[in-house]
C-alpha atoms as a PDB file:
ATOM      1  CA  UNK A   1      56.748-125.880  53.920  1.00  0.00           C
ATOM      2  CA  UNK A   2      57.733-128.350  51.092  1.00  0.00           C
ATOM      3  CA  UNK A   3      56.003-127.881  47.874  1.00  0.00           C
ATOM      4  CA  UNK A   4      55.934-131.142  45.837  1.00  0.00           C
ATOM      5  CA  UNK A   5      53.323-131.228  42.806  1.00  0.00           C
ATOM      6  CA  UNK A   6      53.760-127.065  42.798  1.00  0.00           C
ATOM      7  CA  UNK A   7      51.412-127.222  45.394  1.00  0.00           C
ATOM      8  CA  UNK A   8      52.445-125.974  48.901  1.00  0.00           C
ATOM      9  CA  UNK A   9      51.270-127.868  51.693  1.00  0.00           C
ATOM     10  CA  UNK A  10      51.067-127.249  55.451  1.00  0.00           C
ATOM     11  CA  UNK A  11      53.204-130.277  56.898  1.00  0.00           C
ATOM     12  CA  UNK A  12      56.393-128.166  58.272  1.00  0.00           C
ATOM     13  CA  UNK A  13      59.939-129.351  58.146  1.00  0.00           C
ATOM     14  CA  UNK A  14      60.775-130.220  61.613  1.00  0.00           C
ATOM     15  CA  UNK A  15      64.237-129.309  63.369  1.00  0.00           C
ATOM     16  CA  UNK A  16      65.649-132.879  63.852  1.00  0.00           C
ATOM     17  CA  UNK A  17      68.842-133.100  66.151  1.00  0.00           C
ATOM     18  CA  UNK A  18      70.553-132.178  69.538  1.00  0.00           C
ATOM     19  CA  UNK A  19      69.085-129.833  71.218  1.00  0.00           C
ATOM     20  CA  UNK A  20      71.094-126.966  71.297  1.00  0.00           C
ATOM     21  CA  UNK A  21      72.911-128.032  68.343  1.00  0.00           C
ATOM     22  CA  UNK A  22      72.290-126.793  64.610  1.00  0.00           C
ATOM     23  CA  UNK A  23      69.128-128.118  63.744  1.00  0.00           C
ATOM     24  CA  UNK A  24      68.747-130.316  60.425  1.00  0.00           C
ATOM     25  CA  UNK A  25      65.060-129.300  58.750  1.00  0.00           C
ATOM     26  CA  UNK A  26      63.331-132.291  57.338  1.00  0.00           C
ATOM     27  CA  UNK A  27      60.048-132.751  55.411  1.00  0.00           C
ATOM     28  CA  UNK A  28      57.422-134.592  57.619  1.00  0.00           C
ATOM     29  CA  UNK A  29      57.133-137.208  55.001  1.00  0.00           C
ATOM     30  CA  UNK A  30      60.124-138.012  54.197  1.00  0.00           C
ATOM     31  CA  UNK A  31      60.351-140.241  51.099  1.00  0.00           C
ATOM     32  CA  UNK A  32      64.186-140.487  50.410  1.00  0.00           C
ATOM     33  CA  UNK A  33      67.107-138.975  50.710  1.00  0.00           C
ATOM     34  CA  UNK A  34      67.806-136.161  48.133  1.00  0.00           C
ATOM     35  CA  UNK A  35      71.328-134.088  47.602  1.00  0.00           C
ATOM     36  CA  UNK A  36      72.935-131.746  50.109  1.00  0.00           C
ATOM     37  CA  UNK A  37      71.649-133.323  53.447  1.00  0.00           C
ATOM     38  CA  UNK A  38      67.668-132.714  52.228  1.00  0.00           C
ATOM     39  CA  UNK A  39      65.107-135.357  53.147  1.00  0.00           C
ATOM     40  CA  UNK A  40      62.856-134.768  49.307  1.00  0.00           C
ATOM     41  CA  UNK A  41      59.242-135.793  49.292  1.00  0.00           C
ATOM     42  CA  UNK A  42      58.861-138.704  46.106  1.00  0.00           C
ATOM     43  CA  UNK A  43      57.306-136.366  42.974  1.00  0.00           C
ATOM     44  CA  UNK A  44      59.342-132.996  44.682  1.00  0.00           C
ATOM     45  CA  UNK A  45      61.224-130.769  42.100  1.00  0.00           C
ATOM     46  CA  UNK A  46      64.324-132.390  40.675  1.00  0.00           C
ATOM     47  CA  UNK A  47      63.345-135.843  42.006  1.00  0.00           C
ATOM     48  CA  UNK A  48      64.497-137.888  38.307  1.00  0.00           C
ATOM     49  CA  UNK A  49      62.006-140.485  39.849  1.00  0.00           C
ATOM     50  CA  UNK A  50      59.483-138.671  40.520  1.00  0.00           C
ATOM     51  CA  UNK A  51      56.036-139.351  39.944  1.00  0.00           C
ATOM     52  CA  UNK A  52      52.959-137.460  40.549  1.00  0.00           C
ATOM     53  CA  UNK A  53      51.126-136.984  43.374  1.00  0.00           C
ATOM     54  CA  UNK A  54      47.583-136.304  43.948  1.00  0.00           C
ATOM     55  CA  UNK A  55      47.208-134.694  47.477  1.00  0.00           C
ATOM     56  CA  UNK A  56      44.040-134.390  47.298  1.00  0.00           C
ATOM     57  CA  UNK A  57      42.665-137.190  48.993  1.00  0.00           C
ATOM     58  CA  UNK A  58      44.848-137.316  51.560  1.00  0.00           C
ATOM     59  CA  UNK A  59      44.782-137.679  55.545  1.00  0.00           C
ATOM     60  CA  UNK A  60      44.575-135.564  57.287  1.00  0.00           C
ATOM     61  CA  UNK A  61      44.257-132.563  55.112  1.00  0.00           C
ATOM     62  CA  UNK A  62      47.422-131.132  53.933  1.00  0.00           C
ATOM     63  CA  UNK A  63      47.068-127.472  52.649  1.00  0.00           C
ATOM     64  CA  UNK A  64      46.198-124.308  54.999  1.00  0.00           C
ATOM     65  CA  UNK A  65      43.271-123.954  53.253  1.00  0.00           C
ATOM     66  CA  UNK A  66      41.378-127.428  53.547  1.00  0.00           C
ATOM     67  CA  UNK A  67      42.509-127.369  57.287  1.00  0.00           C
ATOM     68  CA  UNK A  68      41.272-123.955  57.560  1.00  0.00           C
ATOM     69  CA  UNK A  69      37.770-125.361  56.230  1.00  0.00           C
ATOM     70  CA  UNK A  70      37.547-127.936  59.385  1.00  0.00           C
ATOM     71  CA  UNK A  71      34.983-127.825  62.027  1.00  0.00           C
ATOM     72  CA  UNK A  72      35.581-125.809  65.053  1.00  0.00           C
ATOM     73  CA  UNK A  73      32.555-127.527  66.551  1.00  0.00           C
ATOM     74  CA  UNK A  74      35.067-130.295  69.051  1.00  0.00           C
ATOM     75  CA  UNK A  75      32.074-132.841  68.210  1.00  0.00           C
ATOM     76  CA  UNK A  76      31.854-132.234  64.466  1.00  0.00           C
ATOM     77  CA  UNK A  77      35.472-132.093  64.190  1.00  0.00           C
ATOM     78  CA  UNK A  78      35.708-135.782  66.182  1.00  0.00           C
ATOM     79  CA  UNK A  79      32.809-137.239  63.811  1.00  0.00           C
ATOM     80  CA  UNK A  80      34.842-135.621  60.789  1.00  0.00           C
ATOM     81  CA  UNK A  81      38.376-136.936  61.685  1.00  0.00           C
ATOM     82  CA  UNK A  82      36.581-140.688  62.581  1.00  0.00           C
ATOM     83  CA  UNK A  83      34.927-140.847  58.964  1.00  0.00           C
ATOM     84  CA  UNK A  84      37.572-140.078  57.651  1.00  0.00           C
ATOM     85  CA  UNK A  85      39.909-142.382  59.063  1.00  0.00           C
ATOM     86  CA  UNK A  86      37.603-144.867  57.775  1.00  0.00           C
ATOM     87  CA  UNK A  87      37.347-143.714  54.178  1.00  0.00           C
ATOM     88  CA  UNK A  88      40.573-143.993  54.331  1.00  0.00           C
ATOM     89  CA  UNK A  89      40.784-147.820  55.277  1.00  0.00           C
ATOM     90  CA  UNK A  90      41.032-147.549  59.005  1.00  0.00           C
ATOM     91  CA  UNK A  91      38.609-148.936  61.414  1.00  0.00           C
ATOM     92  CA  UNK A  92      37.756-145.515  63.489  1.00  0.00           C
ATOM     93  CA  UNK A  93      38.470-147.245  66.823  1.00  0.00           C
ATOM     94  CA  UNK A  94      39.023-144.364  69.689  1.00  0.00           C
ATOM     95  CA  UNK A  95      43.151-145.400  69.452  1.00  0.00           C
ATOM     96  CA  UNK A  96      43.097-144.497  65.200  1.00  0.00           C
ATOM     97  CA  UNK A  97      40.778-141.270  65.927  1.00  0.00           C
ATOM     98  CA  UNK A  98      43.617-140.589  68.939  1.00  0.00           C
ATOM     99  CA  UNK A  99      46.496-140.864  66.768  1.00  0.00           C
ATOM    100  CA  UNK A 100      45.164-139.002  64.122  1.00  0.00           C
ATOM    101  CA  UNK A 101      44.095-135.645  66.327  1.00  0.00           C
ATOM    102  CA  UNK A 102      47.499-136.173  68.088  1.00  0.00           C
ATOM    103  CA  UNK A 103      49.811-136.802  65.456  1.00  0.00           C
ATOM    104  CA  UNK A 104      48.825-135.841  62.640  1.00  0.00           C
ATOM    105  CA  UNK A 105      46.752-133.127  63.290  1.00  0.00           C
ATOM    106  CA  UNK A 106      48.496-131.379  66.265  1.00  0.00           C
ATOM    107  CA  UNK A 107      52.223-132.920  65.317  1.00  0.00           C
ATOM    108  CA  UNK A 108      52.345-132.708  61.637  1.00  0.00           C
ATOM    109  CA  UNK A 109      50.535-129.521  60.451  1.00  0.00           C
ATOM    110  CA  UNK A 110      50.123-125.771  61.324  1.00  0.00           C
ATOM    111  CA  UNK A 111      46.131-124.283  61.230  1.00  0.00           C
ATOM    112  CA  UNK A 112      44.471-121.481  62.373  1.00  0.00           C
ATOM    113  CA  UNK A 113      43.868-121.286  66.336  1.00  0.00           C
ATOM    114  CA  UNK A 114      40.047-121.829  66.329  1.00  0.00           C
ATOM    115  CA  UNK A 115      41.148-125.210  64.536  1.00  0.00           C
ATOM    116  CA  UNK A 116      44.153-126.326  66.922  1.00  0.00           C
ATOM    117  CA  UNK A 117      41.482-125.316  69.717  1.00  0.00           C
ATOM    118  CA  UNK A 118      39.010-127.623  68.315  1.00  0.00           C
ATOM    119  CA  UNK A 119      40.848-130.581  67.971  1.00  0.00           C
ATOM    120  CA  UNK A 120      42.026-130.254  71.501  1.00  0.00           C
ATOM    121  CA  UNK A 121      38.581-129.886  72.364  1.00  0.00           C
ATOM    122  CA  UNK A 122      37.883-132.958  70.194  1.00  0.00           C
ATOM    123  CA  UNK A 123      40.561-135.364  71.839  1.00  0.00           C
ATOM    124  CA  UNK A 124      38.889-134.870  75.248  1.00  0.00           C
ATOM    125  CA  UNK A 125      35.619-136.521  73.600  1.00  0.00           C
ATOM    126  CA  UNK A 126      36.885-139.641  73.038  1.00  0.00           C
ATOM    127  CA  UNK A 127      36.618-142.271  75.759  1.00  0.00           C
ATOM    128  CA  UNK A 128      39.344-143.002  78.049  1.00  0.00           C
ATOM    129  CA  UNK A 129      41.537-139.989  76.906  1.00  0.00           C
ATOM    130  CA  UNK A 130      43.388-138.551  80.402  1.00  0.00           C
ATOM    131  CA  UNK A 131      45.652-135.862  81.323  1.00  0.00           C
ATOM    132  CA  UNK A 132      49.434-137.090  82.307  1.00  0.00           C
ATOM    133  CA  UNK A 133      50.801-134.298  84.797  1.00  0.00           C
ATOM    134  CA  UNK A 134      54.302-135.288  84.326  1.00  0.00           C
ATOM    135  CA  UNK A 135      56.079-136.658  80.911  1.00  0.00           C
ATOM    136  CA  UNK A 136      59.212-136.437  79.580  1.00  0.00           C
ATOM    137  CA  UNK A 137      59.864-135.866  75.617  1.00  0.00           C
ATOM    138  CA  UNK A 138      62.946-137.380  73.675  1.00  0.00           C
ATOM    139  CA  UNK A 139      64.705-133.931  74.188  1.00  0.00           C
ATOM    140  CA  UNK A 140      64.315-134.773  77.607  1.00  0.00           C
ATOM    141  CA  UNK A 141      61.979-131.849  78.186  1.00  0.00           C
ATOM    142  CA  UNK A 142      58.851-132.045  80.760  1.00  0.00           C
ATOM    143  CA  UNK A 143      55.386-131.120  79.886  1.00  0.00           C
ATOM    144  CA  UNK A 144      51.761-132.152  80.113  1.00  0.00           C
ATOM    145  CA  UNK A 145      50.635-134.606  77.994  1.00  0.00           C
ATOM    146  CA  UNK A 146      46.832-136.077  76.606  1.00  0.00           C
ATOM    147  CA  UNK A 147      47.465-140.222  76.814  1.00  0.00           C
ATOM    148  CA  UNK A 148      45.240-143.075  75.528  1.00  0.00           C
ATOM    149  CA  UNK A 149      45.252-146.181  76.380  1.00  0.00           C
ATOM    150  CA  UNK A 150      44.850-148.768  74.006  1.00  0.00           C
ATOM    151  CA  UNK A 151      43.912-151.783  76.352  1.00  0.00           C
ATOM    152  CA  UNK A 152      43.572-154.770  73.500  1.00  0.00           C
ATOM    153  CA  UNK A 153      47.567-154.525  72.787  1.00  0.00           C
ATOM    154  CA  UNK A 154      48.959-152.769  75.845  1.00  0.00           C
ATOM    155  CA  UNK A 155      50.200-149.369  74.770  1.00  0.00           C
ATOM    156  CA  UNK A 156      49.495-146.168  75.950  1.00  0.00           C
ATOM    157  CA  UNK A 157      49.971-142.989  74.031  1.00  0.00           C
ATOM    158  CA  UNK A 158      50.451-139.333  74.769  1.00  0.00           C
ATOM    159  CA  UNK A 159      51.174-135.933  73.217  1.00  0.00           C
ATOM    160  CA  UNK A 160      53.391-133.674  75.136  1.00  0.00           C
ATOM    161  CA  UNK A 161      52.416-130.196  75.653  1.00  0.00           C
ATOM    162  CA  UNK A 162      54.423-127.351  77.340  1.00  0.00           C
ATOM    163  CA  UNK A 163      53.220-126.832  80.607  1.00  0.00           C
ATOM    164  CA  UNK A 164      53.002-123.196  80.354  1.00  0.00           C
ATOM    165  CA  UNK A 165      52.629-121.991  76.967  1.00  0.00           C
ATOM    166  CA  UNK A 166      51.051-125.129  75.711  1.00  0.00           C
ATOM    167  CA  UNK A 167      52.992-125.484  72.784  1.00  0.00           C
ATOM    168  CA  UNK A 168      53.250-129.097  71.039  1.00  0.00           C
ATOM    169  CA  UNK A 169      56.613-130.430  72.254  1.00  0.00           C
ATOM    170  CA  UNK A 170      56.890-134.128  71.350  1.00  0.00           C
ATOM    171  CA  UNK A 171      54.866-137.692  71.761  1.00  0.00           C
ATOM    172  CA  UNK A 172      55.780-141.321  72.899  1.00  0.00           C
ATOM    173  CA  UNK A 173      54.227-144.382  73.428  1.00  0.00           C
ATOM    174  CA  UNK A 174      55.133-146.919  75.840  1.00  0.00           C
ATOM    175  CA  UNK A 175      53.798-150.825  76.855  1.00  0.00           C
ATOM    176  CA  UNK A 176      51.438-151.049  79.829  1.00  0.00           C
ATOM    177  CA  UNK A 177      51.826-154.532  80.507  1.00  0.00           C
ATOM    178  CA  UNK A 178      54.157-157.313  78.947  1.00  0.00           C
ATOM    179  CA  UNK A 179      53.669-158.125  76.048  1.00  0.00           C
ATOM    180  CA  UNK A 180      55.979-159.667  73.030  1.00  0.00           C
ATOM    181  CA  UNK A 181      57.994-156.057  72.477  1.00  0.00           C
ATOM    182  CA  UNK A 182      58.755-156.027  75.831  1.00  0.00           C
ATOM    183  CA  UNK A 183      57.984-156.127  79.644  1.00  0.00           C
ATOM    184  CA  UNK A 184      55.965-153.037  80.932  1.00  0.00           C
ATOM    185  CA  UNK A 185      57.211-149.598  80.840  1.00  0.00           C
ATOM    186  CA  UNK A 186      59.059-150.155  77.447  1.00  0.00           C
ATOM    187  CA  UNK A 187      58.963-146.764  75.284  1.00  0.00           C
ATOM    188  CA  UNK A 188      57.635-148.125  71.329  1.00  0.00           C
ATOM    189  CA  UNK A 189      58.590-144.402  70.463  1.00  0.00           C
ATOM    190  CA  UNK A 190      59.046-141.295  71.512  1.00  0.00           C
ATOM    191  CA  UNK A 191      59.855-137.968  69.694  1.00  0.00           C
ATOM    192  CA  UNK A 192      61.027-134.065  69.866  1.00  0.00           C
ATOM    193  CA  UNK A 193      60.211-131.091  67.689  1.00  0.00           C
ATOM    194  CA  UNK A 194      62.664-128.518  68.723  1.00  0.00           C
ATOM    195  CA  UNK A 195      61.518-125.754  66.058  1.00  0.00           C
ATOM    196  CA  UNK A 196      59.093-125.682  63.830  1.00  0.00           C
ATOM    197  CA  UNK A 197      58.674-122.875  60.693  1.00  0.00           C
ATOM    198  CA  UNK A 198      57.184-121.643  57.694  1.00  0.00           C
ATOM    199  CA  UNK A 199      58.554-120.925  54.363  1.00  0.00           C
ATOM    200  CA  UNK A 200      57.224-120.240  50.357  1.00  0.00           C
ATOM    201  CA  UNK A 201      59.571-122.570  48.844  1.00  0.00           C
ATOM    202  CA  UNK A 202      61.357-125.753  48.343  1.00  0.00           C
ATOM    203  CA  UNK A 203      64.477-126.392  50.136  1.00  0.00           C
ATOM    204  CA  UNK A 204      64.384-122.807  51.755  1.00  0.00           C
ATOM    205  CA  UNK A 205      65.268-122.720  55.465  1.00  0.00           C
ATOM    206  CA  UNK A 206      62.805-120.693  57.755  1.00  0.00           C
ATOM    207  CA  UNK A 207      65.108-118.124  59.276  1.00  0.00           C
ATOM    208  CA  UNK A 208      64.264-116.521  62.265  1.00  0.00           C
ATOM    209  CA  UNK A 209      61.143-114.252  61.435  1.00  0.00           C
ATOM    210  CA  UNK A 210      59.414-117.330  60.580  1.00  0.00           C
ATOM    211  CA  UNK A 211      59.790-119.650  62.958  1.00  0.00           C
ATOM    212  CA  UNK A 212      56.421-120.855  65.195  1.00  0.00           C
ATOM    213  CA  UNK A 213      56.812-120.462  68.390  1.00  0.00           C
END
């Protein structure tokens, strides 16, 4: 976990790179580039620019403890996650609520398992959310994925899951009709987390015992 204020938070470095090749652990937010190959969150320890932050506020919730606190109700959860996408200057439209279960929720931060089972639960409330049997994630693994399609600018999105163990493996997004980015078919994004772990403090690699699997 990166730690910037003093206070950890529950956004995980993710392994960025290859697969099979040594992995390069990055913040989820990264800010700018710090010394020695680190990606440093703005405010983090040693930053000479840095300036505080007040996490407090922030979507979704970033500490273990405030995610902990969600609903495990799937409907209170969804209600929850909509108001506060608008608090938060969004408009709560189905694609925001999506995108914030998906990934920021799922992707971007570790909870306890009646949470992560909630949200999942949560994501199959909102209209027009399917299951994709077959996609492919930018490590070129196959899954099953959640998708949404957002119908007023053409893009779908999904959430990759392993087929077996279920584990989060990656998301893209792609156009479903032509549109100005491209014809149909064009991937907007697409992503990988190879490894994902835990530690108690800044710049400290998760070794092996603390890896999420």
């Amino acid at each position: 976990m990166s730690r910037p204020c003093g206070r950890p938070v529950s956004q995980p470095r993710h392994c960025v790179g290859v697969r099979g090749a040594e992995c390069s652990w990055e913040p989820s937010l990264p800010q700018r580039t710090g010394v020695d190959g680190w990606i440093d969150e703005l405010g983090a320890e040693g930053d000479p620019d840095a300036v505080p932050i007040d996490y407090s506020g922030s979507l979704p919730p970033n500490t273990y403890a405030a995610l902990a606190a969600m609903p495990t109700d799937p409907a209170e959860l969804l209600e929850q996650v909509r108001s506060d996408v608008v608090a938060h200057g969004g408009d709560g439209s189905d694609r925001e609520v999506f995108q914030r279960i998906g990934g920021d929720l799922v992707g971007e931060s570790i909870a306890p398992p009646t949470v992560v089972a909630a949200r999942y639960r949560a994501a199959a409330l909102i209209p027009g959310v399917v299951v994709v049997p077959d996609a492919v994630d930018a490590a070129g693994r196959h899954g099953v994925a959640v998708g949404y399609e957002d119908t007023a600018i053409g893009r779908r999105y999904e959430y990759i899951f392993d087929d077996t163990t279920f584990s989060y493996l990656g998301a893209r997004s792609y156009l479903t009709r032509n549109t100005t980015l491209g014809p149909v078919g064009t991937l907007t994004s697409i992503s990988a987390v190879l490894e994902r772990g835990a530690s108690d403090a800044v710049r400290q690699v998760p070794d092996a015992d603390h890896l999420l699997r």
